[in-house]
Protein backbone atom coordinates (compact mmCIF):
# COMPACT_ATOMS: atom_id res chain seq x y z
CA UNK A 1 113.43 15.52 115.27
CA UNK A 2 110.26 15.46 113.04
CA UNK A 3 110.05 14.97 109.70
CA UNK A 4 108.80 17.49 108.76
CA UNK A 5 111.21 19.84 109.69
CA UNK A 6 113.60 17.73 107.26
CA UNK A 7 111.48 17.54 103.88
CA UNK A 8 110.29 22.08 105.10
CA UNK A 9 114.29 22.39 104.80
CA UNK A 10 114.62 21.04 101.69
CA UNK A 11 111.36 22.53 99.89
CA UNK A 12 112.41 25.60 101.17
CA UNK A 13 116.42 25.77 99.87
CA UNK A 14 115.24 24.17 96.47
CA UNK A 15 112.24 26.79 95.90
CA UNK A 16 113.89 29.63 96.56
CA UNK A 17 116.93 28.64 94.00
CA UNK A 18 113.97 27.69 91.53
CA UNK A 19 112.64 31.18 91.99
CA UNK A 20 115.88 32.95 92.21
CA UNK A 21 116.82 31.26 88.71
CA UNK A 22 113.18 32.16 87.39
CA UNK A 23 113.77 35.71 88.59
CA UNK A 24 117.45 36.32 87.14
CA UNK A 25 116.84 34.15 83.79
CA UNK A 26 115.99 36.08 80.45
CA UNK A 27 112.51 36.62 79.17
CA UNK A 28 113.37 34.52 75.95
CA UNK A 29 114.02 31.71 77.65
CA UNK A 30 110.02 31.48 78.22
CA UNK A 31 108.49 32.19 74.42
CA UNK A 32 107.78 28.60 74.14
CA UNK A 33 105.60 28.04 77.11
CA UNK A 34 103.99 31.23 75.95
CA UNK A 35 105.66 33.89 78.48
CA UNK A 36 104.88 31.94 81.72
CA UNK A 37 107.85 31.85 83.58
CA UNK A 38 107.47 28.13 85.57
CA UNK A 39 110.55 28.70 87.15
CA UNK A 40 109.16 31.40 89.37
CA UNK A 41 105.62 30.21 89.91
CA UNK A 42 106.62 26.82 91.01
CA UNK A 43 109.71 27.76 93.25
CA UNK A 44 107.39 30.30 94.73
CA UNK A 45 104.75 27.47 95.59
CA UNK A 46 108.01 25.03 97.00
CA UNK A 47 109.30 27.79 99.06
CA UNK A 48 105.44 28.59 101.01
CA UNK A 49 105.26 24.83 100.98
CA UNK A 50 108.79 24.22 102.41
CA UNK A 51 107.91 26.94 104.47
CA UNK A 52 104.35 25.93 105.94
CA UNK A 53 105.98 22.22 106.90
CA UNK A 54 108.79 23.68 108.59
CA UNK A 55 106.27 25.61 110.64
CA UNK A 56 104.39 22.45 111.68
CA UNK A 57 106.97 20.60 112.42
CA UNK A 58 108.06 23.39 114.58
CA UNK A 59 104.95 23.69 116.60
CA UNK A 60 104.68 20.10 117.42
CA UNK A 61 108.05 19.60 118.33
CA UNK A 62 107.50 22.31 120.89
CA UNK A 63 104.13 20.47 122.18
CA UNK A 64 105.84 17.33 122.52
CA UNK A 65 107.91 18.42 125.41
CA UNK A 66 106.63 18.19 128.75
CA UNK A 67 107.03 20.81 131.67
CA UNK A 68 108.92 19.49 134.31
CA UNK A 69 108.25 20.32 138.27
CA UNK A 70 110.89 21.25 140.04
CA UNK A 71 111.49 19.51 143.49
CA UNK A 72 111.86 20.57 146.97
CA UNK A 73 115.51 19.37 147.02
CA UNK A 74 116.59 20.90 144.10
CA UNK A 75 116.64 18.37 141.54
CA UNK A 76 115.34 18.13 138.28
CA UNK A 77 111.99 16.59 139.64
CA UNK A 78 109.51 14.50 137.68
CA UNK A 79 107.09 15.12 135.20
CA UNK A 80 104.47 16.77 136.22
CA UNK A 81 101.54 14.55 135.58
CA UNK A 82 98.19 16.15 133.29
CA UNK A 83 94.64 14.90 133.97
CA UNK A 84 92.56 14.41 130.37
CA UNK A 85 89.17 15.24 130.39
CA UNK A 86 87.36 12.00 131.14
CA UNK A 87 90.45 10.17 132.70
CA UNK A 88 90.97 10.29 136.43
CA UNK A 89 94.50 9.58 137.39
């Protein structure tokens, strides 16, 4: 499992309680920071940034895995082998 799927999780469930709380908390609560509500702006940026690691961790855990061939027998075969551009097998 990569990491990153781990630490997109977490970003993810603890932004969108941070915005959630910004959202539902009263407008008083943010007259001293002069009427920016942090709560919302910064669980916001969490939850696209839980959310943009959980998408890359995603995609290369899905080019990690290599097709397999199937064989003439009906077994699970071996991998089939790639050639890299400037390697010869």
């Amino acid at each position: 499992m990569d990491v990153r799927l781990a630490i997109g999780a977490l970003f993810s469930i603890l932004g969108a309680f941070l915005a959630s709380f910004g959202i539902a908390s009263d407008k008083a609560l943010y007259e001293r920071s002069l009427g920016v509500n942090i709560n919302l702006e910064w669980g916001l940026v969490m939850l696209g940034f839980g959310l943009i690691m959980a998408i890359l961790g995603r995609d290369r855990s899905r080019a990690d895995v290599e097709p397999r061939t199937a064989a003439k027998d009906g077994s699970a075969g071996e991998r089939e082998k790639t050639s890299r551009p400037g390697k010869q097998a």
